[in-house]
C-alpha atoms as a PDB file:
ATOM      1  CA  UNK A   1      84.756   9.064  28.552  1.00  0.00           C
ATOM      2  CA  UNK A   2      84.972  12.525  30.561  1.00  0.00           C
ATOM      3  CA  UNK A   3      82.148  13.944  32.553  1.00  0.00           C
ATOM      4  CA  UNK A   4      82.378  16.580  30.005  1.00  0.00           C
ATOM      5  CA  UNK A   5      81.467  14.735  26.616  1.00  0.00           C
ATOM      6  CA  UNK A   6      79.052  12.727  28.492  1.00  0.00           C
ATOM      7  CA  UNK A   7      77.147  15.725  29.501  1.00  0.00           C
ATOM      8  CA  UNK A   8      77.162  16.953  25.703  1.00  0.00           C
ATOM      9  CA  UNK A   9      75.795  13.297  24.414  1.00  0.00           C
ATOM     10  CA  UNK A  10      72.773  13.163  27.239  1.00  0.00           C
ATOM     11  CA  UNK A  11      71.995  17.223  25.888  1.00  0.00           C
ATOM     12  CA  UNK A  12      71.955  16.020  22.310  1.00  0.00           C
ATOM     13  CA  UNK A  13      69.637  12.566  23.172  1.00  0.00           C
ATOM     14  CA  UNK A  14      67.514  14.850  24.833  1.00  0.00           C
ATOM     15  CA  UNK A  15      66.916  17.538  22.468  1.00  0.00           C
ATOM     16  CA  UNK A  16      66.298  15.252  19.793  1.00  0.00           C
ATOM     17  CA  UNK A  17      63.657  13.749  22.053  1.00  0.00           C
ATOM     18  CA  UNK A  18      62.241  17.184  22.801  1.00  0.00           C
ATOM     19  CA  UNK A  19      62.019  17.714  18.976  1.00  0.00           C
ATOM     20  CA  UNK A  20      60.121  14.247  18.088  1.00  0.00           C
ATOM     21  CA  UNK A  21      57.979  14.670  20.892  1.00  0.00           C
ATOM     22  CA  UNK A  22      57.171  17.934  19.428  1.00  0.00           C
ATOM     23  CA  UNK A  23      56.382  16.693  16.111  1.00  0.00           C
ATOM     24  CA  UNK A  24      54.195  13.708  17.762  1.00  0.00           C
ATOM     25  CA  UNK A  25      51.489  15.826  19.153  1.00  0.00           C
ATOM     26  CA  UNK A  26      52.014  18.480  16.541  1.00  0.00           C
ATOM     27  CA  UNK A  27      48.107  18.657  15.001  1.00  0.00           C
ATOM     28  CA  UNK A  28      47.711  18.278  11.502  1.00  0.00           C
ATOM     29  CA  UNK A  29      45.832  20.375   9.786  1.00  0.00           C
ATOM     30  CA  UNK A  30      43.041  18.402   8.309  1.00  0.00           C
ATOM     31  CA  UNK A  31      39.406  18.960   9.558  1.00  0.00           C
ATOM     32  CA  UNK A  32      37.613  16.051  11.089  1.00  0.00           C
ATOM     33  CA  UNK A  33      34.189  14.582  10.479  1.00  0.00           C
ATOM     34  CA  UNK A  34      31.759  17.926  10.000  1.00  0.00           C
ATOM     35  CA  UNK A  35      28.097  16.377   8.672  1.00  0.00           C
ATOM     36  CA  UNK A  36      25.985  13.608   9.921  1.00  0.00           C
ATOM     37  CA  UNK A  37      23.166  12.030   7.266  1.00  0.00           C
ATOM     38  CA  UNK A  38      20.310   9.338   8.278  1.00  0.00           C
ATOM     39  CA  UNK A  39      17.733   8.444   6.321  1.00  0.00           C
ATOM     40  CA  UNK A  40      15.285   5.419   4.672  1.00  0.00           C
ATOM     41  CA  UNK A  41      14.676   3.296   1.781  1.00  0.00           C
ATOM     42  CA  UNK A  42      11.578   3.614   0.351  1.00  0.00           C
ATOM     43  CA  UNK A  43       9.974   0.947  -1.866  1.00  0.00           C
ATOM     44  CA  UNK A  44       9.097   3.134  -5.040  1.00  0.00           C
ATOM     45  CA  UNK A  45       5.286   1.293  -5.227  1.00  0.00           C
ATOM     46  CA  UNK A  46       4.273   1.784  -1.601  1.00  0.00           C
ATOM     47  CA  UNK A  47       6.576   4.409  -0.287  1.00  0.00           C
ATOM     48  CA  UNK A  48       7.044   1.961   3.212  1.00  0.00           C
ATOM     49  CA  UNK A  49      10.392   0.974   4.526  1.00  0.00           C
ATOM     50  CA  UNK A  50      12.361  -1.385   2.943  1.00  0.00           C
ATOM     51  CA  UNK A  51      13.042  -4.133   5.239  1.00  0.00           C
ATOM     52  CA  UNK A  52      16.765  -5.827   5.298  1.00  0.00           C
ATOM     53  CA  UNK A  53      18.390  -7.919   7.198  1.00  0.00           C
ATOM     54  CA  UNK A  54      21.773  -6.322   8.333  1.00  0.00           C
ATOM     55  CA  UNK A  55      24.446  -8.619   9.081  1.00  0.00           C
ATOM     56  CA  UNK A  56      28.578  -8.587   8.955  1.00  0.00           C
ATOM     57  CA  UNK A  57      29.528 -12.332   7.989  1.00  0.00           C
ATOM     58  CA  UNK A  58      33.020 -13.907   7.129  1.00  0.00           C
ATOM     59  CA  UNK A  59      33.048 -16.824   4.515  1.00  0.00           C
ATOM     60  CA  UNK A  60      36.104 -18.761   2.895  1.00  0.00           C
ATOM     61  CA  UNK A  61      36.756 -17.651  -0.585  1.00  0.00           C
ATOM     62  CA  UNK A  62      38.077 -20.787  -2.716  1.00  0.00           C
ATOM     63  CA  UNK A  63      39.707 -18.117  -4.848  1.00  0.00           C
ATOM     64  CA  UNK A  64      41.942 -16.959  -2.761  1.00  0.00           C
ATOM     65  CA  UNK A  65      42.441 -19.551  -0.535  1.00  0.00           C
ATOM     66  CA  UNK A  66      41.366 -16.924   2.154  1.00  0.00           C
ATOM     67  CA  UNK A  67      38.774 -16.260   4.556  1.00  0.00           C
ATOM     68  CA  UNK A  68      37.100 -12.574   4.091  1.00  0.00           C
ATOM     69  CA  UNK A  69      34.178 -10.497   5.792  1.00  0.00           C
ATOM     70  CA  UNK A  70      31.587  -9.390   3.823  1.00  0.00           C
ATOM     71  CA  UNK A  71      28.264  -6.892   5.183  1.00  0.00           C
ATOM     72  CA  UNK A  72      25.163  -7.912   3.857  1.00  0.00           C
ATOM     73  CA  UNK A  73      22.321  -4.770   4.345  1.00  0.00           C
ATOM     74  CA  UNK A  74      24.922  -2.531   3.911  1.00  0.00           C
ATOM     75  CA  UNK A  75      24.957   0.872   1.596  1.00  0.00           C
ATOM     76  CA  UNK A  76      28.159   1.467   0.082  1.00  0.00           C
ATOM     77  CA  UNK A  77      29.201   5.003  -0.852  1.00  0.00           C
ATOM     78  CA  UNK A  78      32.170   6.602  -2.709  1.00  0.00           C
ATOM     79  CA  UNK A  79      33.273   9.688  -1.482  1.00  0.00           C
ATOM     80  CA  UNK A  80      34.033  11.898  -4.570  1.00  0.00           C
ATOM     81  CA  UNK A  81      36.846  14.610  -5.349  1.00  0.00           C
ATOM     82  CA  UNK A  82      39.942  13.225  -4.341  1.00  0.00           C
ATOM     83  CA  UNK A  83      42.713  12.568  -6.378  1.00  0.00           C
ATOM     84  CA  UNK A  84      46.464  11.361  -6.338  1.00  0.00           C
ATOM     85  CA  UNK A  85      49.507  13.220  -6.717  1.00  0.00           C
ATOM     86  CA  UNK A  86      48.982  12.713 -10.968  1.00  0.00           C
ATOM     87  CA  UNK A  87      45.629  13.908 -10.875  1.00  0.00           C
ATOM     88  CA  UNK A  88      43.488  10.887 -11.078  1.00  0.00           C
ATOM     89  CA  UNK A  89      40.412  10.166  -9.856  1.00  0.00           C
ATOM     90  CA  UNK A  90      40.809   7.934  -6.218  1.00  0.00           C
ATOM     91  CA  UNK A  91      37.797   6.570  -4.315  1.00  0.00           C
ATOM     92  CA  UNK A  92      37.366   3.995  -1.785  1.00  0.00           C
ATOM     93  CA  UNK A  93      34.084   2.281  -0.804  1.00  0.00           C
ATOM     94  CA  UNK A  94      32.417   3.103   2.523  1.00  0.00           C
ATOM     95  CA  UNK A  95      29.499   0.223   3.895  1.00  0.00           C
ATOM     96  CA  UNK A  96      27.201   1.940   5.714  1.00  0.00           C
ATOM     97  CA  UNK A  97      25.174  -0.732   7.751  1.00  0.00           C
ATOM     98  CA  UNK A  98      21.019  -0.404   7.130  1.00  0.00           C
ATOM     99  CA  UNK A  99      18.837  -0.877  10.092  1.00  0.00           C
ATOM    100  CA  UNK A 100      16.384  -3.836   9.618  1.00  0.00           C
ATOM    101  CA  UNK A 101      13.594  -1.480   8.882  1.00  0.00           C
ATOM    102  CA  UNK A 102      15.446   0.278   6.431  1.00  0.00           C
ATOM    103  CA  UNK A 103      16.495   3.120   8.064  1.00  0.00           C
ATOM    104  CA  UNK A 104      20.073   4.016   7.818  1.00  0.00           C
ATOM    105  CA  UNK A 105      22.170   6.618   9.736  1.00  0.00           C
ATOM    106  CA  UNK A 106      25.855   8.050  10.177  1.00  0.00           C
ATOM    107  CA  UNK A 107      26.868  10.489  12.117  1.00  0.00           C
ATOM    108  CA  UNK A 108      30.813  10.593  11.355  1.00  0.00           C
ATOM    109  CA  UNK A 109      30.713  11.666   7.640  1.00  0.00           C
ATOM    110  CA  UNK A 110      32.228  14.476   5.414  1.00  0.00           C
ATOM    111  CA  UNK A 111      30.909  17.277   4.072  1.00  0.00           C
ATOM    112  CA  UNK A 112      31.468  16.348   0.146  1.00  0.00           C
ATOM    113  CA  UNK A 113      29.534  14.711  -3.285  1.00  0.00           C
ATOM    114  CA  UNK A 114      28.498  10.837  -2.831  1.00  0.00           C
ATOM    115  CA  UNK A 115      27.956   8.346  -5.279  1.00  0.00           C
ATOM    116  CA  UNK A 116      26.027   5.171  -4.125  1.00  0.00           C
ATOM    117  CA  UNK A 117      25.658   1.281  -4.932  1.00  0.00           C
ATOM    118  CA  UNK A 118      23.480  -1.131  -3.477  1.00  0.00           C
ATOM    119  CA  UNK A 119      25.136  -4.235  -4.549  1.00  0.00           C
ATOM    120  CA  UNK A 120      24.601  -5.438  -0.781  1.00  0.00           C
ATOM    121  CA  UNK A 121      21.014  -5.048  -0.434  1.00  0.00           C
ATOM    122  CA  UNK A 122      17.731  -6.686  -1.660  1.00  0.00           C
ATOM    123  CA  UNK A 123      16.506  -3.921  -4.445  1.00  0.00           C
ATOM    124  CA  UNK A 124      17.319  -2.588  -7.498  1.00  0.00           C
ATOM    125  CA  UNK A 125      19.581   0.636  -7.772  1.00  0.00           C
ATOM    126  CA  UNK A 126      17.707   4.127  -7.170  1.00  0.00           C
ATOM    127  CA  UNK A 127      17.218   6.574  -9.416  1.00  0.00           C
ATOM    128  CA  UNK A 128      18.890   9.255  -7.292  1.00  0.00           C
ATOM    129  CA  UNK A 129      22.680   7.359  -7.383  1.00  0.00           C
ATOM    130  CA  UNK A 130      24.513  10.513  -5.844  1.00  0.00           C
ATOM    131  CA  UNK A 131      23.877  13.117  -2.954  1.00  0.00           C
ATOM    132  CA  UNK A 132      25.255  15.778  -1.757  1.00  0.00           C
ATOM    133  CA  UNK A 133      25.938  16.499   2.110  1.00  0.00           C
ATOM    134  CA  UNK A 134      26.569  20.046   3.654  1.00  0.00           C
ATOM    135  CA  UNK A 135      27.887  20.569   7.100  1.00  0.00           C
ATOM    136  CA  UNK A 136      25.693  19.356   9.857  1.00  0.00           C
ATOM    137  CA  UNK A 137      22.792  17.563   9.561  1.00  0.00           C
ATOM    138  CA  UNK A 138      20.957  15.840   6.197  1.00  0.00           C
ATOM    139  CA  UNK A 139      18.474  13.445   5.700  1.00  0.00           C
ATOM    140  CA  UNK A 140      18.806  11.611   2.327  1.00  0.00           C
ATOM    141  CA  UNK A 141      16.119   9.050   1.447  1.00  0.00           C
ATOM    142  CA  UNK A 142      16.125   6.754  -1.412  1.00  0.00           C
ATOM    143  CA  UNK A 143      13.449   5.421  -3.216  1.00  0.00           C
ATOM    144  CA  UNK A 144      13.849   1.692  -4.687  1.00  0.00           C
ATOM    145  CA  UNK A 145      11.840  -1.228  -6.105  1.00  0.00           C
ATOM    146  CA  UNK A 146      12.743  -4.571  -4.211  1.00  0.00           C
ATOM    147  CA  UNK A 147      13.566  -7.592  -5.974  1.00  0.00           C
ATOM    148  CA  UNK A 148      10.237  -8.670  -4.177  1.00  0.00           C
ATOM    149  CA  UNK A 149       7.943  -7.822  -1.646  1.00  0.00           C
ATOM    150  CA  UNK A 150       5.402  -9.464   0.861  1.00  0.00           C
ATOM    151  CA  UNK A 151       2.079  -8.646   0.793  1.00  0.00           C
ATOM    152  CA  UNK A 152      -1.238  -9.377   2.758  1.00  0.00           C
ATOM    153  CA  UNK A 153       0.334 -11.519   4.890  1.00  0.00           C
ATOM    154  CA  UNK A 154      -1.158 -12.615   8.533  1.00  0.00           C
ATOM    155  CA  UNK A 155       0.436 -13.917  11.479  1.00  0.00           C
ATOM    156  CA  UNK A 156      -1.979 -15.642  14.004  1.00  0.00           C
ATOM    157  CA  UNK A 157      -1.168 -18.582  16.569  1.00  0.00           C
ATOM    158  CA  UNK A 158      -3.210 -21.317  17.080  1.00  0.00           C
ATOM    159  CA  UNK A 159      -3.481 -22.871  19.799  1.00  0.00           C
ATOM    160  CA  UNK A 160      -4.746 -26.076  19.339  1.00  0.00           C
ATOM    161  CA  UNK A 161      -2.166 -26.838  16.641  1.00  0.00           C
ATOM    162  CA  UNK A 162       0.470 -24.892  19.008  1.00  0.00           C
ATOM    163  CA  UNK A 163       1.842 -22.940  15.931  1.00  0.00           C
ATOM    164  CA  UNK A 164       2.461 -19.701  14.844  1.00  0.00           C
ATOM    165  CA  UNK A 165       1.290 -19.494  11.164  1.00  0.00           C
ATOM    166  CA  UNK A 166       1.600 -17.095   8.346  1.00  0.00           C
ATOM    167  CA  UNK A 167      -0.585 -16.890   5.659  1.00  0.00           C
ATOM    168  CA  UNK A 168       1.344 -14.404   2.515  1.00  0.00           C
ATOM    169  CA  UNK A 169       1.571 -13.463  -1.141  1.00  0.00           C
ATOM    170  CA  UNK A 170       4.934 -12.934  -2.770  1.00  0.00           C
ATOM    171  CA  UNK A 171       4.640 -10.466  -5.380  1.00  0.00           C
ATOM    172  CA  UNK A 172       7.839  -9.187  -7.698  1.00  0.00           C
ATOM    173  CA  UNK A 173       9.135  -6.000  -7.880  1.00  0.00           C
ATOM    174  CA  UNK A 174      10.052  -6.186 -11.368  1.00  0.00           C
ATOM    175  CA  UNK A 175       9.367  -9.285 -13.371  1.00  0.00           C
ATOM    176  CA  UNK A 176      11.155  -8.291 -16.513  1.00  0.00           C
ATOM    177  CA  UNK A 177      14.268  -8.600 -13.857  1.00  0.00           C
ATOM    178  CA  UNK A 178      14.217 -11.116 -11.434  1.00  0.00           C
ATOM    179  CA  UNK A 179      11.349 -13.262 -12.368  1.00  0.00           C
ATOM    180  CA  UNK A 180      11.627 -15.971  -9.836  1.00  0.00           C
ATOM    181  CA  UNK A 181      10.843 -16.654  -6.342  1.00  0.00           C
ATOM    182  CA  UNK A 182      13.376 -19.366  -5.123  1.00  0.00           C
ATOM    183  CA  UNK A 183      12.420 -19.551  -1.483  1.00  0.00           C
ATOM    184  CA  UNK A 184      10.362 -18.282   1.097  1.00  0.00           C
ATOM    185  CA  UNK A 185      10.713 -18.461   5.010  1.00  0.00           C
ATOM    186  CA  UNK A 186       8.846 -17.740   8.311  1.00  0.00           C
ATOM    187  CA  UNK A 187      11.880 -16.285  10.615  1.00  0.00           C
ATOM    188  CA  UNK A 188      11.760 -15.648  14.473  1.00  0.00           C
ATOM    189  CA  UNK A 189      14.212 -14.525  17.191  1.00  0.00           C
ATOM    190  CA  UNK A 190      13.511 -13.932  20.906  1.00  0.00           C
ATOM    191  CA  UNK A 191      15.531 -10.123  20.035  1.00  0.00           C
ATOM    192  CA  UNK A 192      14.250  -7.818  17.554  1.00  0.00           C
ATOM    193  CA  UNK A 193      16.253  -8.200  14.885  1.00  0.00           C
ATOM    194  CA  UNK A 194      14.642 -11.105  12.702  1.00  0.00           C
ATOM    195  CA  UNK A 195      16.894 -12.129   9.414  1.00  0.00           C
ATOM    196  CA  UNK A 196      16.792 -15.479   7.456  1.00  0.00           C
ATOM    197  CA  UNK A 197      20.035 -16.713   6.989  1.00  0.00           C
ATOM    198  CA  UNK A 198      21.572 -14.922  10.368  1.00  0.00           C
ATOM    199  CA  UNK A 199      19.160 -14.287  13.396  1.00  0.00           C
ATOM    200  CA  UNK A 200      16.667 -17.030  12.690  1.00  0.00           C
ATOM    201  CA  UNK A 201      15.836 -19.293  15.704  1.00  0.00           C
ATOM    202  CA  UNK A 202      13.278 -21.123  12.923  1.00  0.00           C
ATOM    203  CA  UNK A 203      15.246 -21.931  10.587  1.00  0.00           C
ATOM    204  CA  UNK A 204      15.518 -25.362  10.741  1.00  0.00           C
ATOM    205  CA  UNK A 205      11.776 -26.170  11.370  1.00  0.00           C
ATOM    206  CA  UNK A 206      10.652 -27.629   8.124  1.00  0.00           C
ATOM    207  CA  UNK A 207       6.917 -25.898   8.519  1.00  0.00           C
ATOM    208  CA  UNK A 208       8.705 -22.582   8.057  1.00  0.00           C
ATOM    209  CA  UNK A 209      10.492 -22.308   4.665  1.00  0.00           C
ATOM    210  CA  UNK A 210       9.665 -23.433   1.053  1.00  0.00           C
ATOM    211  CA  UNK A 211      12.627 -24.014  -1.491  1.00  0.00           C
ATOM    212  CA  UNK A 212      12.266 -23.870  -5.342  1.00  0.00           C
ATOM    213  CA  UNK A 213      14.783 -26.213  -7.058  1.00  0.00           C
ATOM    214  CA  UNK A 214      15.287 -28.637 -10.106  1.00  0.00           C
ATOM    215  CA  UNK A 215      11.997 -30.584 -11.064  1.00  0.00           C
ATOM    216  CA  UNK A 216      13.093 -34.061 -12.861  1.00  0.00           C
ATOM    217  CA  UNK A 217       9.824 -34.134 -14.156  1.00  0.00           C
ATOM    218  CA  UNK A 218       9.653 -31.125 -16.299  1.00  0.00           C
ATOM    219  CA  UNK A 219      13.352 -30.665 -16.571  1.00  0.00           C
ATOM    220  CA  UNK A 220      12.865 -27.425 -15.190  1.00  0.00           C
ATOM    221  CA  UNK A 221      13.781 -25.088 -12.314  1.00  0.00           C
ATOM    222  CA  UNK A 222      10.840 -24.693  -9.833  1.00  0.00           C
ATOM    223  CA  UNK A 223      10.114 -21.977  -7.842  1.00  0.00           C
ATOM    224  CA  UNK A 224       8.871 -21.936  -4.254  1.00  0.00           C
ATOM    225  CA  UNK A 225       5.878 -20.460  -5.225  1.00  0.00           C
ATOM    226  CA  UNK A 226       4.102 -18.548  -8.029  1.00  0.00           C
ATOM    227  CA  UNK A 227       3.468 -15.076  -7.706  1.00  0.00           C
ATOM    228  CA  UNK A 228       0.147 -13.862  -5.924  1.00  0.00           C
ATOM    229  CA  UNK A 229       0.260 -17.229  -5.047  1.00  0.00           C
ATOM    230  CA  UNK A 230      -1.226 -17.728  -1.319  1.00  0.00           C
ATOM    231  CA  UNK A 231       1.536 -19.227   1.064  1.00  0.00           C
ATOM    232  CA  UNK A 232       1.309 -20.846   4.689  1.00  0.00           C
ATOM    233  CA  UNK A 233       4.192 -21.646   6.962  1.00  0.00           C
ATOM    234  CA  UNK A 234       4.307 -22.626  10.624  1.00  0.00           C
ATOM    235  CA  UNK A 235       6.522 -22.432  13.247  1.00  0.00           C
ATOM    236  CA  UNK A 236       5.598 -25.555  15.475  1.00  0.00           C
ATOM    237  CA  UNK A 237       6.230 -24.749  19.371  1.00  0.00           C
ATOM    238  CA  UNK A 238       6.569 -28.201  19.887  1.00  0.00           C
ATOM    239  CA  UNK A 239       9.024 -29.335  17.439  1.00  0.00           C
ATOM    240  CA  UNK A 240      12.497 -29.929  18.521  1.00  0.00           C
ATOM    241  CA  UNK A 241      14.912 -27.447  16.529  1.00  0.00           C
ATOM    242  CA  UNK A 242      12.623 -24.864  17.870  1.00  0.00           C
ATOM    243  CA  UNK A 243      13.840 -25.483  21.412  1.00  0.00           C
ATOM    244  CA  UNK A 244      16.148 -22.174  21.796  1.00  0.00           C
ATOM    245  CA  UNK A 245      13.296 -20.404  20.470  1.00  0.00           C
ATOM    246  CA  UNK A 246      10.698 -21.514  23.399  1.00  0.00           C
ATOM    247  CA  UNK A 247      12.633 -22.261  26.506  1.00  0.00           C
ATOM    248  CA  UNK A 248      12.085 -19.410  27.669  1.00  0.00           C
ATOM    249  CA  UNK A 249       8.631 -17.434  28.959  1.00  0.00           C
ATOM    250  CA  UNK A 250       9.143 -14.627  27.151  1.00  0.00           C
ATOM    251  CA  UNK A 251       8.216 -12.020  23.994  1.00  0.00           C
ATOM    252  CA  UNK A 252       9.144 -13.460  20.380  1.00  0.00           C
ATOM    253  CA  UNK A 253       9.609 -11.639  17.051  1.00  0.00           C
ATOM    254  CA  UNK A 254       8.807 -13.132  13.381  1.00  0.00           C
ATOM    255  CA  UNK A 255       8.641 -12.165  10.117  1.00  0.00           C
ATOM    256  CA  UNK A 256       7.979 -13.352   6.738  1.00  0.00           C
ATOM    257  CA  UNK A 257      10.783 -13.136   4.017  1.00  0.00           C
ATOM    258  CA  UNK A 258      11.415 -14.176   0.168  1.00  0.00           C
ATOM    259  CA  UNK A 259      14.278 -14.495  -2.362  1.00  0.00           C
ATOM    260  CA  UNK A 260      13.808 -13.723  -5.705  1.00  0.00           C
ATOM    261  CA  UNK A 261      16.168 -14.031  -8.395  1.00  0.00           C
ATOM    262  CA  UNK A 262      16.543 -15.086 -12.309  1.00  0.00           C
ATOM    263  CA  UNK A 263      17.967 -13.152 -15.139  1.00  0.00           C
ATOM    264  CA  UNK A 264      21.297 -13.221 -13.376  1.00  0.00           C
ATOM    265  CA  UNK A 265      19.713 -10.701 -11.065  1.00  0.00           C
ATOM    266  CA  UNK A 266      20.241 -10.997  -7.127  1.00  0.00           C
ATOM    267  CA  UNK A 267      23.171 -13.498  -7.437  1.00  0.00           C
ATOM    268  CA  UNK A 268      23.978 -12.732  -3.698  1.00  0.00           C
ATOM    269  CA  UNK A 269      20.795 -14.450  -2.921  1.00  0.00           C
ATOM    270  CA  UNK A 270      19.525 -11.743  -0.380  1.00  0.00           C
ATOM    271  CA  UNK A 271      15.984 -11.815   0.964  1.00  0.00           C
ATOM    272  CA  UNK A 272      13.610  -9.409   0.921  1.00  0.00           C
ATOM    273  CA  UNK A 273      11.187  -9.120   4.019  1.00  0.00           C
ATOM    274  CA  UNK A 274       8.085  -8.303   5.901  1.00  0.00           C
ATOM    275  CA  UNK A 275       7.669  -6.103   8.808  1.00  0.00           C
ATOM    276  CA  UNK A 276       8.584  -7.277  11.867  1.00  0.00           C
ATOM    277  CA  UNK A 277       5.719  -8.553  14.311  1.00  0.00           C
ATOM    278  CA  UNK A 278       6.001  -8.793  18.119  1.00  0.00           C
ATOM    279  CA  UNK A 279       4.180 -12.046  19.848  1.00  0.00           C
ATOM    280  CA  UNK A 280       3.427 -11.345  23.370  1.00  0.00           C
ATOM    281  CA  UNK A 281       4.693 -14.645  25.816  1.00  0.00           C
ATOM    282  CA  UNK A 282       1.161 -15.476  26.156  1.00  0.00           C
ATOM    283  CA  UNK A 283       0.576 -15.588  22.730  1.00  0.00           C
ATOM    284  CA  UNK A 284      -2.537 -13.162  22.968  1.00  0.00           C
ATOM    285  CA  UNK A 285      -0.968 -10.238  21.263  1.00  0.00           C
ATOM    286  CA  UNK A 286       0.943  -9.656  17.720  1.00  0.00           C
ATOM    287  CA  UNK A 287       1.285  -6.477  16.236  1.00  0.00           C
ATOM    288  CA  UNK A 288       4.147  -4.943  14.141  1.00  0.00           C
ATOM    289  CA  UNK A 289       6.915  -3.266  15.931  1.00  0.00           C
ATOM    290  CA  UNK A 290       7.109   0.116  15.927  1.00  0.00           C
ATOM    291  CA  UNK A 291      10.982   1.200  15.906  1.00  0.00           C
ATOM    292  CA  UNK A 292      12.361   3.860  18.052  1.00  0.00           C
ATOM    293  CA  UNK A 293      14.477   6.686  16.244  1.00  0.00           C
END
């Protein structure tokens, strides 16, 4: 090969270099992420928070033969108005995570109509099942009725006993729905974030949950309790599966949740759930936590 043609094959490899470079950090024309949205779930009967716990999981699906992740607290959204090349309709779902007091927000959003589902958290659907977001900022609240909710409940320690105990009424948020209350639970964490069937340090402690299930006697499913029922649990500082819990000096968090369900409604088995209450390490103090925007 001459110097010649050599030169004229190095000149070609490097103009067709020059061109896909080109094209590589060529910007497309699409516009990026223009509005940001927060807001809260309400419970429709006493306009408070809605408490969650907010959680991404991965279980084995026997139908599949696969393992998949799943987000439990999570509000999923369709963005609408897009379509494929024919003309139809194309959406995908978008799981927004909720904070554990109910309070979700996201600041990498579109500027478009929304369509909502709550099939991954502990109510029924709202009323208002779309919203619309302009550019910039929006709040968007929504107002639902848990499956249940926990009410006049108490959290004291005492220290003779060396427990925490909680004293609480389950009462359903709409008992021509889900009519049951399977379980109930007194959850703790040395963090913050307090959930049942993730984040619970108590969890094994038999003092701190209450399971419905089969009674031989009547034939029957049993609940954990009735509603307006009054409840106690305890978490025992001394018992064993509590160790991780207590090791430490230090401040602890608790709250109370419940799982209702029947009428095929709440087949994900989610809890619904108290505030959250802050126990000072000396056990002297317990108040609700106030969250930080």
């Amino acid at each position: 090969m001459n110097m010649k043609k050599l030169t004229h094959i190095i000149a070609c490899f490097l103009s067709l270099g020059a061109a896909v470079s080109c094209s590589m950090f060529e910007l497309d024309s699409f516009e990026g992420p223009n509005a940001q949205v927060s807001g809260r779930f309400l419970d429709s009967k006493t306009g408070e928070q809605m408490g969650i716990e907010s959680s991404v999981y991965s279980y084995w699906d026997w139908g599949s033969w696969s393992m998949k992740t799943e987000s439990a607290g999570a509000l999923v959204v369709i963005e609408q108005g897009w379509k494929d090349k024919d003309g139809n309709d194309v959406s995908e779902d978008q799981k927004w995570l909720v904070r554990f007091d109910g309070k979700y927000t996201n600041n990498l959003v579109f500027a478009a109509d929304y369509k909502v589902d709550t099939r991954f958290l502990p109510c029924y659907p709202p009323s208002n099942d779309s919203f619309t977001l302009k550019k910039g900022g929006n709040t968007v609240d929504f107002t639902v009725t848990p499956y249940c909710r926990i009410v006049n409940e108490k959290i004291s320690y005492d220290a003779a006993a060396k427990k925490i105990v909680a004293t609480f009424q389950v009462e359903l948020g709409d008992g021509t729905k889900a009519n049951s209350i399977d379980n109930v639970a007194f959850c703790a964490n040395t963090q913050v974030f307090v959930g049942c069937k993730f984040f619970n340090l108590a969890k094994d402690d038999p003092g701190a949950k209450r399971a419905g299930g089969f009674d031989w006697a009547t034939w029957s499913s049993k609940p954990a309790c009735q509603p307006g029922e009054t409840v106690t649990l305890e978490i025992n500082l001394e018992e064993p599966k509590n160790a991780e819990l207590f090791k430490y000096e230090q401040d602890r968090y608790v709250r109370i949740a419940a799982q209702a369900g029947g009428n095929n409604y709440n087949s994900q088995a989610y809890y619904n759930f108290s505030k959250i209450y802050r126990i000072s390490a000396d056990y002297k103090t317990i108040e609700p936590v106030v969250w930080e925007d």
